[in-house]
PDB file of N, CA and C in Angstrom:
ATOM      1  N   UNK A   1     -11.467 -98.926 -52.871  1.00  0.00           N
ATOM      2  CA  UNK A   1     -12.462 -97.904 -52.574  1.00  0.00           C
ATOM      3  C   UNK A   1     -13.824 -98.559 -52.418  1.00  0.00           C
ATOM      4  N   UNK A   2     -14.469 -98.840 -51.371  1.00  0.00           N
ATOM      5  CA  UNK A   2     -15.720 -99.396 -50.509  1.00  0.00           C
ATOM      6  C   UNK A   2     -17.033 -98.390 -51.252  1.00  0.00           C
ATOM      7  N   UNK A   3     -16.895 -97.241 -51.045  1.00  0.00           N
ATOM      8  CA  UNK A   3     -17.841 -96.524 -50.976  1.00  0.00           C
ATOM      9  C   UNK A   3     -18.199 -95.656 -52.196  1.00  0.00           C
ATOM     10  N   UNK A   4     -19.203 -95.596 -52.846  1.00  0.00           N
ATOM     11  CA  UNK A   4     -20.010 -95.352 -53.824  1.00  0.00           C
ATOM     12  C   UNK A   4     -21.035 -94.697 -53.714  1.00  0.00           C
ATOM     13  N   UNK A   5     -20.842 -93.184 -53.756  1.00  0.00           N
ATOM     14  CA  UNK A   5     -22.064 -92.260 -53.457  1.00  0.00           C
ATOM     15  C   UNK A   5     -22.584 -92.341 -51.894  1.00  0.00           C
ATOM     16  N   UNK A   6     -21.713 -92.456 -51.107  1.00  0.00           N
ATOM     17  CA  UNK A   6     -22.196 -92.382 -49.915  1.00  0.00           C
ATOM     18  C   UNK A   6     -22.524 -93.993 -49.546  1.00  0.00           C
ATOM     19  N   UNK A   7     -22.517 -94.995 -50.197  1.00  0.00           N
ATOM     20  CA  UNK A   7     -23.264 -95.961 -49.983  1.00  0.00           C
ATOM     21  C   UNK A   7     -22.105 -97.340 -50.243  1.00  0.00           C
ATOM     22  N   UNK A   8     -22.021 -98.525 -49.052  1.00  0.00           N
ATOM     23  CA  UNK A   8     -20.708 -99.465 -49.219  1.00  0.00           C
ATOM     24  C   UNK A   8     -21.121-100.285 -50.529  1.00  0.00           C
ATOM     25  N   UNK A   9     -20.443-100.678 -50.733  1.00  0.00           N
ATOM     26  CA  UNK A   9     -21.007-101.881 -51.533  1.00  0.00           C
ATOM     27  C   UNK A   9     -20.933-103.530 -50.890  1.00  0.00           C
ATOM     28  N   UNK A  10     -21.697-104.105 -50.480  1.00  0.00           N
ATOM     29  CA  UNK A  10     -22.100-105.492 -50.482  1.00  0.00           C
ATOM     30  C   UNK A  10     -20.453-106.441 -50.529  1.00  0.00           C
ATOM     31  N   UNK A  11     -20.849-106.044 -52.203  1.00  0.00           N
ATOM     32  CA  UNK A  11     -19.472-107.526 -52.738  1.00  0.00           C
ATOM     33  C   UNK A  11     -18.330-106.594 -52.476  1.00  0.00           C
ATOM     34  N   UNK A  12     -17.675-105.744 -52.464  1.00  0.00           N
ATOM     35  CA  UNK A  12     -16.622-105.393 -51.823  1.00  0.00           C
ATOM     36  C   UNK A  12     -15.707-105.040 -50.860  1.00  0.00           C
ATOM     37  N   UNK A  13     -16.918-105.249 -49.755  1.00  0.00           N
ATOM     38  CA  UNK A  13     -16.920-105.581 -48.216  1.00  0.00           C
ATOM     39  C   UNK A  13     -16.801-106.988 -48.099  1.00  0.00           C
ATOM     40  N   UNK A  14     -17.829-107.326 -48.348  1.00  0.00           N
ATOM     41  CA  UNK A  14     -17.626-108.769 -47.680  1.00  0.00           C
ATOM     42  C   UNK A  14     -16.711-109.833 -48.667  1.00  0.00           C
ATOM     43  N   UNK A  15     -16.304-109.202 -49.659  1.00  0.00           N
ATOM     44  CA  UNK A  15     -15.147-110.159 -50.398  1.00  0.00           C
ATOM     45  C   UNK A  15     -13.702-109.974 -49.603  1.00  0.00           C
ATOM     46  N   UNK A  16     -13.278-108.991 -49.564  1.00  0.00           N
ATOM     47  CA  UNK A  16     -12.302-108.200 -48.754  1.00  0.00           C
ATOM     48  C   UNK A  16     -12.198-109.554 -47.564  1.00  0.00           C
ATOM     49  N   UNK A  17     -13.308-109.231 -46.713  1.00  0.00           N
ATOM     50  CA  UNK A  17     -13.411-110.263 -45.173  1.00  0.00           C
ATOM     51  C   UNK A  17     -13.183-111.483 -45.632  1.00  0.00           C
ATOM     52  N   UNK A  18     -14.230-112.410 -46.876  1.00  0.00           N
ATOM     53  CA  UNK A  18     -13.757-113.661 -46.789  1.00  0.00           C
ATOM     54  C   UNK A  18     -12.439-114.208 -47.369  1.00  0.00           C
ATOM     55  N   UNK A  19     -11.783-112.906 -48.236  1.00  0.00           N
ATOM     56  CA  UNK A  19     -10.555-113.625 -48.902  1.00  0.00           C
ATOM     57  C   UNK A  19      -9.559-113.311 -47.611  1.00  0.00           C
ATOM     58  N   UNK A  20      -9.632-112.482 -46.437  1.00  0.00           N
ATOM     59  CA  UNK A  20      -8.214-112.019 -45.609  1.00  0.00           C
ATOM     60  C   UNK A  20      -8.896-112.531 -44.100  1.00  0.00           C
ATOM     61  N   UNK A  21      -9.759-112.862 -44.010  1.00  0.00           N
ATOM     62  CA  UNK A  21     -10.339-112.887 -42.296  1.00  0.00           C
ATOM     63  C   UNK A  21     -11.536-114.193 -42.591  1.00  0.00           C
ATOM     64  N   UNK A  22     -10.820-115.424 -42.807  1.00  0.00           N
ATOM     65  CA  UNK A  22     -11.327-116.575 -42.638  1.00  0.00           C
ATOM     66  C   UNK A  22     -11.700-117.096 -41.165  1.00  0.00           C
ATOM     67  N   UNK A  23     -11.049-116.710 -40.148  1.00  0.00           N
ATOM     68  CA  UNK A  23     -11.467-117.311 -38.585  1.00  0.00           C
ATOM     69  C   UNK A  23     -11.821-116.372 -38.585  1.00  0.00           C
ATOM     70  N   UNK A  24     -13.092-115.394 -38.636  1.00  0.00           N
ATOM     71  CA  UNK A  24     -13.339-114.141 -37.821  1.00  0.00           C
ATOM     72  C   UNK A  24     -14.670-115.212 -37.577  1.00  0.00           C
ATOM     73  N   UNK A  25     -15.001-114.745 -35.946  1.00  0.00           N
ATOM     74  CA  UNK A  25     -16.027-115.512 -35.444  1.00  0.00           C
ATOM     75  C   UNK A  25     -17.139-114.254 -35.280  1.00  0.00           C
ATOM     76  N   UNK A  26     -16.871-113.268 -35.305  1.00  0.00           N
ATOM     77  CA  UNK A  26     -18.454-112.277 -35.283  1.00  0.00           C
ATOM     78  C   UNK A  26     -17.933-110.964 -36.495  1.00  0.00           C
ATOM     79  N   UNK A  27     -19.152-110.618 -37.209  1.00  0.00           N
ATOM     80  CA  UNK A  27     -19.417-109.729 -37.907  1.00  0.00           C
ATOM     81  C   UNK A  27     -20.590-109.216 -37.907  1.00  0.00           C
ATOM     82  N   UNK A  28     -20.407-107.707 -37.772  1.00  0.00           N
ATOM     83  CA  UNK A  28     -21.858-106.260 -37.383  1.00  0.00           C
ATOM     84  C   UNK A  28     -21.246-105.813 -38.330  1.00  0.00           C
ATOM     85  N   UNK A  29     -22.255-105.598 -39.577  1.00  0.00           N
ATOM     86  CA  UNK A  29     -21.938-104.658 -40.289  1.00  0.00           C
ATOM     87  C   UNK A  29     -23.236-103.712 -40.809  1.00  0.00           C
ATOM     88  N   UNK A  30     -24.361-104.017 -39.197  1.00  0.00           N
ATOM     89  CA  UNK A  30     -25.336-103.749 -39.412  1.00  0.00           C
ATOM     90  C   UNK A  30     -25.895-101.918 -39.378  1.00  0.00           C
ATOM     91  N   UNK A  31     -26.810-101.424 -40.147  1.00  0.00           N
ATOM     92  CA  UNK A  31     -26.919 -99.538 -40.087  1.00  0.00           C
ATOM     93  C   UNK A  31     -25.365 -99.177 -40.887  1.00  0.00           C
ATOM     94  N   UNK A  32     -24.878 -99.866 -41.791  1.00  0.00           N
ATOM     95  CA  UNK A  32     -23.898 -99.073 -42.208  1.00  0.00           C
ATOM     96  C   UNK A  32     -23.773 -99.254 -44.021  1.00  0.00           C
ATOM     97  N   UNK A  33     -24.912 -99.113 -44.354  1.00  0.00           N
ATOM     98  CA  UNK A  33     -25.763 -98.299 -45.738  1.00  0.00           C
ATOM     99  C   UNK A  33     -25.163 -99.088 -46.445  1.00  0.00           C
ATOM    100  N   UNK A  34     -24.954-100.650 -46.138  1.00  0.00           N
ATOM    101  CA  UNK A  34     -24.594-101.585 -47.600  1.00  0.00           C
ATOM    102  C   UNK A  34     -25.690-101.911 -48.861  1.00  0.00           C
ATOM    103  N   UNK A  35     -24.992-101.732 -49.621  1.00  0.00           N
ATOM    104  CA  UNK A  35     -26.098-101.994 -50.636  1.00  0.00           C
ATOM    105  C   UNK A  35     -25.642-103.243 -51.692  1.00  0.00           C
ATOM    106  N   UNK A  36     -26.477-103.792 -51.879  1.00  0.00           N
ATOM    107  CA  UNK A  36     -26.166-105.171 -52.767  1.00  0.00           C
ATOM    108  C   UNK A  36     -26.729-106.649 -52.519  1.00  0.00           C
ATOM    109  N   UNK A  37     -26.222-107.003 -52.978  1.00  0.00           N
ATOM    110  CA  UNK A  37     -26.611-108.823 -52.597  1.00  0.00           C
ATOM    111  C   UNK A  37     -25.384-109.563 -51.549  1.00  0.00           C
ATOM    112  N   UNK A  38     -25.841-110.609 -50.790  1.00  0.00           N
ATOM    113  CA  UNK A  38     -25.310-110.656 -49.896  1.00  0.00           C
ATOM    114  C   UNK A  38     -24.282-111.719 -50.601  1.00  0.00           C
ATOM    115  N   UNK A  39     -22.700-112.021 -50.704  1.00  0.00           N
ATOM    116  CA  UNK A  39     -21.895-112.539 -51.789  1.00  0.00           C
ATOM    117  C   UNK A  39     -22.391-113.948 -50.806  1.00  0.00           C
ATOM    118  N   UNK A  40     -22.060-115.233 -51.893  1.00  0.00           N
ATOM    119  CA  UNK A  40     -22.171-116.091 -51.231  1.00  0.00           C
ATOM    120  C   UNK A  40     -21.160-116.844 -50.788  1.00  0.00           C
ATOM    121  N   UNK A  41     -19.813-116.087 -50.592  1.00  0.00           N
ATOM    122  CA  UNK A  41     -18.247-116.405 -50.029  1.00  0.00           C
ATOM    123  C   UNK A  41     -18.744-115.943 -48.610  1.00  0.00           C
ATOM    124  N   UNK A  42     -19.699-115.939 -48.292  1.00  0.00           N
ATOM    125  CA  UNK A  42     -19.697-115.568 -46.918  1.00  0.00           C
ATOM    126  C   UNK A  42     -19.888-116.986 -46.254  1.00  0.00           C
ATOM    127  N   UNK A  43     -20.198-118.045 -47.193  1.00  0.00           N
ATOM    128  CA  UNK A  43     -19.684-119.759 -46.513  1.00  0.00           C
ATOM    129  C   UNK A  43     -19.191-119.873 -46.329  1.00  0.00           C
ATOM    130  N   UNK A  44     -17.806-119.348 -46.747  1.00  0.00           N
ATOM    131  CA  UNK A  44     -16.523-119.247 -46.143  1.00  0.00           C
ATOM    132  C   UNK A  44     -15.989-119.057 -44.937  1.00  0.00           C
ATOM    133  N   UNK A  45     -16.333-118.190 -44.131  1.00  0.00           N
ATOM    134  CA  UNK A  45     -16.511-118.240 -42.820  1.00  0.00           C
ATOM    135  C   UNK A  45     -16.364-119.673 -42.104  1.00  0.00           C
ATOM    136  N   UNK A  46     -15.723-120.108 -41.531  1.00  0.00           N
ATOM    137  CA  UNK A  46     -16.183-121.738 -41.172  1.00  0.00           C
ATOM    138  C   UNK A  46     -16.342-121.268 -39.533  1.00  0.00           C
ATOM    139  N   UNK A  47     -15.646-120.530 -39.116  1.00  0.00           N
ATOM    140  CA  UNK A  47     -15.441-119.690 -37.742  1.00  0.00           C
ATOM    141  C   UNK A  47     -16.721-118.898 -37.094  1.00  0.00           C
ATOM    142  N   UNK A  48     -17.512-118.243 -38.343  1.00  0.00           N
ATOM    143  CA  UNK A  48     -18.932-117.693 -38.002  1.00  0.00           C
ATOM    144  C   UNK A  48     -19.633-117.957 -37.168  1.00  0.00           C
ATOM    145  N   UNK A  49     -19.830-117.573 -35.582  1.00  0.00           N
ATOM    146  CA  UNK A  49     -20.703-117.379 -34.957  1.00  0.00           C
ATOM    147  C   UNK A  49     -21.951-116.302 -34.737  1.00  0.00           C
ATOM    148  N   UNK A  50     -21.860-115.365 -35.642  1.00  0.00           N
ATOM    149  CA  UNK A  50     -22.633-113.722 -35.300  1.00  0.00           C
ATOM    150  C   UNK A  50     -22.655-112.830 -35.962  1.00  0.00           C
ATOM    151  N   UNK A  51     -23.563-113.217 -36.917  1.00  0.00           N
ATOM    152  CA  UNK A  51     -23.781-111.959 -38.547  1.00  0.00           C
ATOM    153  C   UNK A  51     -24.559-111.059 -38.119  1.00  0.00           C
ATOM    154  N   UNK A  52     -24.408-109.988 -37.774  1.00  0.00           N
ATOM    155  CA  UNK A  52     -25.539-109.004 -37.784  1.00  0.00           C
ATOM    156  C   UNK A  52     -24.983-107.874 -39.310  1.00  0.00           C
ATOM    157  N   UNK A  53     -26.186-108.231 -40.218  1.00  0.00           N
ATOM    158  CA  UNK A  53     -26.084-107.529 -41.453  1.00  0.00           C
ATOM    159  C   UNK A  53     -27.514-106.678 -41.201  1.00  0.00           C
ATOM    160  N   UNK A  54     -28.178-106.647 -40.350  1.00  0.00           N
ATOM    161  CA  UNK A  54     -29.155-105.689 -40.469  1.00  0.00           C
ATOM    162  C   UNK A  54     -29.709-104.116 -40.713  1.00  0.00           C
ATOM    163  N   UNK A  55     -30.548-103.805 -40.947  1.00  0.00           N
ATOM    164  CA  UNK A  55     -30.502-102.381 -41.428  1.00  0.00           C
ATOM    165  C   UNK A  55     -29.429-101.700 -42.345  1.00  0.00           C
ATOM    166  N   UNK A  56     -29.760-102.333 -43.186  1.00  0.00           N
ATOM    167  CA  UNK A  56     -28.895-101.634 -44.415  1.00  0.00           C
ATOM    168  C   UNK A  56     -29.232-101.943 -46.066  1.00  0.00           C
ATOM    169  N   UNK A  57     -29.085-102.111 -46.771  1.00  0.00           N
ATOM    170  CA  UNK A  57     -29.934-101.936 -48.224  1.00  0.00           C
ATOM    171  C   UNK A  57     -29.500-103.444 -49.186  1.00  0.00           C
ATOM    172  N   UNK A  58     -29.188-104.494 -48.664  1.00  0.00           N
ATOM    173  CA  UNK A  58     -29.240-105.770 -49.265  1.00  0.00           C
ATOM    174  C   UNK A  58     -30.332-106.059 -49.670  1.00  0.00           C
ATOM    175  N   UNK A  59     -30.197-106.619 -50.843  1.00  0.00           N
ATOM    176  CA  UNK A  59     -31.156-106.836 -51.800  1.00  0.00           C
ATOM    177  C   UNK A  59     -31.314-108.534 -52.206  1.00  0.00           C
ATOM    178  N   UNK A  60     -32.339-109.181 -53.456  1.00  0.00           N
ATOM    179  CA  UNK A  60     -31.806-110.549 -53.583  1.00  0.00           C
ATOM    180  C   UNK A  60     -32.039-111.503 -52.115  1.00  0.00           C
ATOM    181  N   UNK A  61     -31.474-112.729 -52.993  1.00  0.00           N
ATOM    182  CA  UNK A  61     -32.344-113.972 -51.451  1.00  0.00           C
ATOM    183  C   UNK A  61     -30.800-114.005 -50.513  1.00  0.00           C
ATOM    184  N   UNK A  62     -31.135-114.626 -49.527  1.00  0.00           N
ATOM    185  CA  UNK A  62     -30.243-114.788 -48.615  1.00  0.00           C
ATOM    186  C   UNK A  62     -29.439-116.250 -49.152  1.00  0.00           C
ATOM    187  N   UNK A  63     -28.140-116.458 -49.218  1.00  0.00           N
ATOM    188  CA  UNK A  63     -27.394-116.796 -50.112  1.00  0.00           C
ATOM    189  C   UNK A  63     -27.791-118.707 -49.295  1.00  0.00           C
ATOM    190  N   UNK A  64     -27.770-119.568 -49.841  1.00  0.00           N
ATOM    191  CA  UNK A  64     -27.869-121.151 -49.413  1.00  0.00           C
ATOM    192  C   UNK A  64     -26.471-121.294 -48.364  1.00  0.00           C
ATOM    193  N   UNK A  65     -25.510-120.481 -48.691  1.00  0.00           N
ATOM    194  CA  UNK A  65     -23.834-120.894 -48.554  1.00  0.00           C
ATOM    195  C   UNK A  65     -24.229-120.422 -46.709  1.00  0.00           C
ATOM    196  N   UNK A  66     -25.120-119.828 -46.247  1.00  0.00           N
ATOM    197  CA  UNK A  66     -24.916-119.442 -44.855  1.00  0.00           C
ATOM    198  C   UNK A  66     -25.751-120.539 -44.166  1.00  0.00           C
ATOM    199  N   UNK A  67     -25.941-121.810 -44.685  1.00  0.00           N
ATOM    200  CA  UNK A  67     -25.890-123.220 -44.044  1.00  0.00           C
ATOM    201  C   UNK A  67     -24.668-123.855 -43.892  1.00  0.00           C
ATOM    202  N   UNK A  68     -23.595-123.269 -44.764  1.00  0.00           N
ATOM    203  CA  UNK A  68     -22.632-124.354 -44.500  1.00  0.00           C
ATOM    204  C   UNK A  68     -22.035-123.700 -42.866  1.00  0.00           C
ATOM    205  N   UNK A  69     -22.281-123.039 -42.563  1.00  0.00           N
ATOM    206  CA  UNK A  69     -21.546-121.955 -41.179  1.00  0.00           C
ATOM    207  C   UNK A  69     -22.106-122.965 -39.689  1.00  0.00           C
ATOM    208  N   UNK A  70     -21.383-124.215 -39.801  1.00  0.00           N
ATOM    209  CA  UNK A  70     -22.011-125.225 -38.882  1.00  0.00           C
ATOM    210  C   UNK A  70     -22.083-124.612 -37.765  1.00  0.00           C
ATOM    211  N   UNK A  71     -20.941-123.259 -37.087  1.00  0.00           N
ATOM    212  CA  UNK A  71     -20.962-122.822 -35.674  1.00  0.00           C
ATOM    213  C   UNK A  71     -22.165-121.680 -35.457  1.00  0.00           C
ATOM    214  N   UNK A  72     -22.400-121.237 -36.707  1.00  0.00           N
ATOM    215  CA  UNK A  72     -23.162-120.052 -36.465  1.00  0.00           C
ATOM    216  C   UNK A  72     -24.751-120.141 -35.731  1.00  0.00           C
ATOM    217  N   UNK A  73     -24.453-118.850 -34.498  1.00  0.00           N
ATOM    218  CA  UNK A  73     -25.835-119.063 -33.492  1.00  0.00           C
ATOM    219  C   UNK A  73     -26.627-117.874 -33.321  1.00  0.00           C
ATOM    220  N   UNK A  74     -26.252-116.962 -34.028  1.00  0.00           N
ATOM    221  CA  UNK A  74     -27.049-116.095 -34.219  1.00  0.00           C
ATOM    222  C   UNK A  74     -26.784-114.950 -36.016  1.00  0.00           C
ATOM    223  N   UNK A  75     -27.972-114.849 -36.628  1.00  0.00           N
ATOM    224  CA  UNK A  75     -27.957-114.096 -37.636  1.00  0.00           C
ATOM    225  C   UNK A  75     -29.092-113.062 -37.727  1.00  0.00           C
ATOM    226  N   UNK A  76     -28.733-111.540 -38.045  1.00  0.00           N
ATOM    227  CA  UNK A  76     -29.972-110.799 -38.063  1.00  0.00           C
ATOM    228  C   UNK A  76     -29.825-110.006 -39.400  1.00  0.00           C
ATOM    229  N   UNK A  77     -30.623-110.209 -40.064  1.00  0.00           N
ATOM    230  CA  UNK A  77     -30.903-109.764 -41.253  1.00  0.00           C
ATOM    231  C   UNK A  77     -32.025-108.617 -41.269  1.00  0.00           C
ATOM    232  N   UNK A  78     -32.778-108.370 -40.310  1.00  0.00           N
ATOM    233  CA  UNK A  78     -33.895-107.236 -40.816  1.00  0.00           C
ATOM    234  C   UNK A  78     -33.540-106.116 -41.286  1.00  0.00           C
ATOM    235  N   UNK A  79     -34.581-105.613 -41.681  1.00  0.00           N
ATOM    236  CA  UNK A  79     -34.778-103.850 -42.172  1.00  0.00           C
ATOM    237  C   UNK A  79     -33.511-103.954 -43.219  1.00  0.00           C
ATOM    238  N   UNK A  80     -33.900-104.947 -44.517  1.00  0.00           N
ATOM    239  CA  UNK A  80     -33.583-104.849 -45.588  1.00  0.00           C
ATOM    240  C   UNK A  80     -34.206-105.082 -46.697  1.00  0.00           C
ATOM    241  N   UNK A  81     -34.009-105.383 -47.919  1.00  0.00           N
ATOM    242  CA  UNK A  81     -34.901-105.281 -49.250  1.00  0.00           C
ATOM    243  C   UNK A  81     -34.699-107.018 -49.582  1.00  0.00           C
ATOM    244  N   UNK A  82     -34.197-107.702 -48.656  1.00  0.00           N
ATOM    245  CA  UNK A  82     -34.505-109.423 -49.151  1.00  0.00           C
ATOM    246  C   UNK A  82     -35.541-109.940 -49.634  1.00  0.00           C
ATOM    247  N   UNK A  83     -35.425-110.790 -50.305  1.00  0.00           N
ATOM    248  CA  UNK A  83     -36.925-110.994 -51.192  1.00  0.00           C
ATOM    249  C   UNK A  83     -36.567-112.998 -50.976  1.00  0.00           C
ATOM    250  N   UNK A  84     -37.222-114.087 -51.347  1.00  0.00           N
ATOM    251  CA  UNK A  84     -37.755-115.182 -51.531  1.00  0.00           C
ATOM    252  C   UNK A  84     -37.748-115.793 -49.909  1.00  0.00           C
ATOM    253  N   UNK A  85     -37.539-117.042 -50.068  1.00  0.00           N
ATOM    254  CA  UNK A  85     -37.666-117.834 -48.937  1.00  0.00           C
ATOM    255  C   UNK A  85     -36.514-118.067 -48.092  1.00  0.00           C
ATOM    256  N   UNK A  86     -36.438-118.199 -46.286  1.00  0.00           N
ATOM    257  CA  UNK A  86     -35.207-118.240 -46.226  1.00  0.00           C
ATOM    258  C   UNK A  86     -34.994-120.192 -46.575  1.00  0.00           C
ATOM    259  N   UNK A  87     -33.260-120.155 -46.889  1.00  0.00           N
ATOM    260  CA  UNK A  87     -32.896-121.525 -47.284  1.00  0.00           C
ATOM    261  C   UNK A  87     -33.214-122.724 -45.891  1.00  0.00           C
ATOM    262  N   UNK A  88     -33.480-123.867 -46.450  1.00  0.00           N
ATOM    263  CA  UNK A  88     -33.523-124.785 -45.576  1.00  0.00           C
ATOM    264  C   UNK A  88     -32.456-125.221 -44.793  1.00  0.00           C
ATOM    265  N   UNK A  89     -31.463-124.978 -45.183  1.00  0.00           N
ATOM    266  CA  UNK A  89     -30.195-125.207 -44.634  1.00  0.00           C
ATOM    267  C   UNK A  89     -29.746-124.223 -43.551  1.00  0.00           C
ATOM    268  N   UNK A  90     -30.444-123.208 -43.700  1.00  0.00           N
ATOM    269  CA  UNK A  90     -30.285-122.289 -42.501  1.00  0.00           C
ATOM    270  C   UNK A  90     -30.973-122.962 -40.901  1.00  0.00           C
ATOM    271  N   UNK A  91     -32.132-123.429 -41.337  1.00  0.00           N
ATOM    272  CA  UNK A  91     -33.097-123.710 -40.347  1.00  0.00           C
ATOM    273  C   UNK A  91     -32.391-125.455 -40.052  1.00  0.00           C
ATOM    274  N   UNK A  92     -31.590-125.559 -40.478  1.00  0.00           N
ATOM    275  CA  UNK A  92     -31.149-126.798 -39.464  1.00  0.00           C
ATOM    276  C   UNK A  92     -29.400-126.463 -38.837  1.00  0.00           C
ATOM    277  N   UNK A  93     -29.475-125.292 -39.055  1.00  0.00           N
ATOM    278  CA  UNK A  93     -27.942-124.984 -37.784  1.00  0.00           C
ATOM    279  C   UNK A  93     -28.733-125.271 -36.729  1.00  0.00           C
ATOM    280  N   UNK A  94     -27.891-125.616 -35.672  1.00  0.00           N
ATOM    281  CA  UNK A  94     -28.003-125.365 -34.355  1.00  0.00           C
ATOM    282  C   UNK A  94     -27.328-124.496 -33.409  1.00  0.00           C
TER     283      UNK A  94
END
């Protein structure tokens, strides 16, 4: 059960994806009222080309583990409650 007062939860979405859908190369799970911290099994992904987590209620820093995603070429995070710096390891994907 995902949903909690109307609202997904974070770690039970995206745990779900990284323990059963390791090659998934794009994920939108953006406008669809997640709330939480973003898990950091989302390194897991090795396949990741295309996170759109935007607009939705993530909270907490953006996890270090979405440097290890060597393929990934696009990520959109806005219109959420993220808070510190993004990681350095992000800013050297290509």
């Amino acid at each position: 059960n995902f949903a909690k007062s109307g609202i997904f939860v974070a770690s039970d979405i995206l745990n779900l994806i990284t323990s059963n859908l390791l090659s998934l190369e794009e994920l939108d799970l953006s406008g669809c009222n997640i709330d939480g911290s973003i898990p950091t099994q989302i390194g897991l992904l090795k396949q990741m080309q295309s996170i759109k987590l935007d607009s939705n209620k993530f909270n907490g820093v953006i996890p270090t583990e979405i440097g290890l995603l060597n393929k990934l070429k696009s990520i959109s995070l806005y219109q959420n409650f993220l808070r510190g710096e993004i990681p350095t390891d992000i800013a050297l994907l290509k």
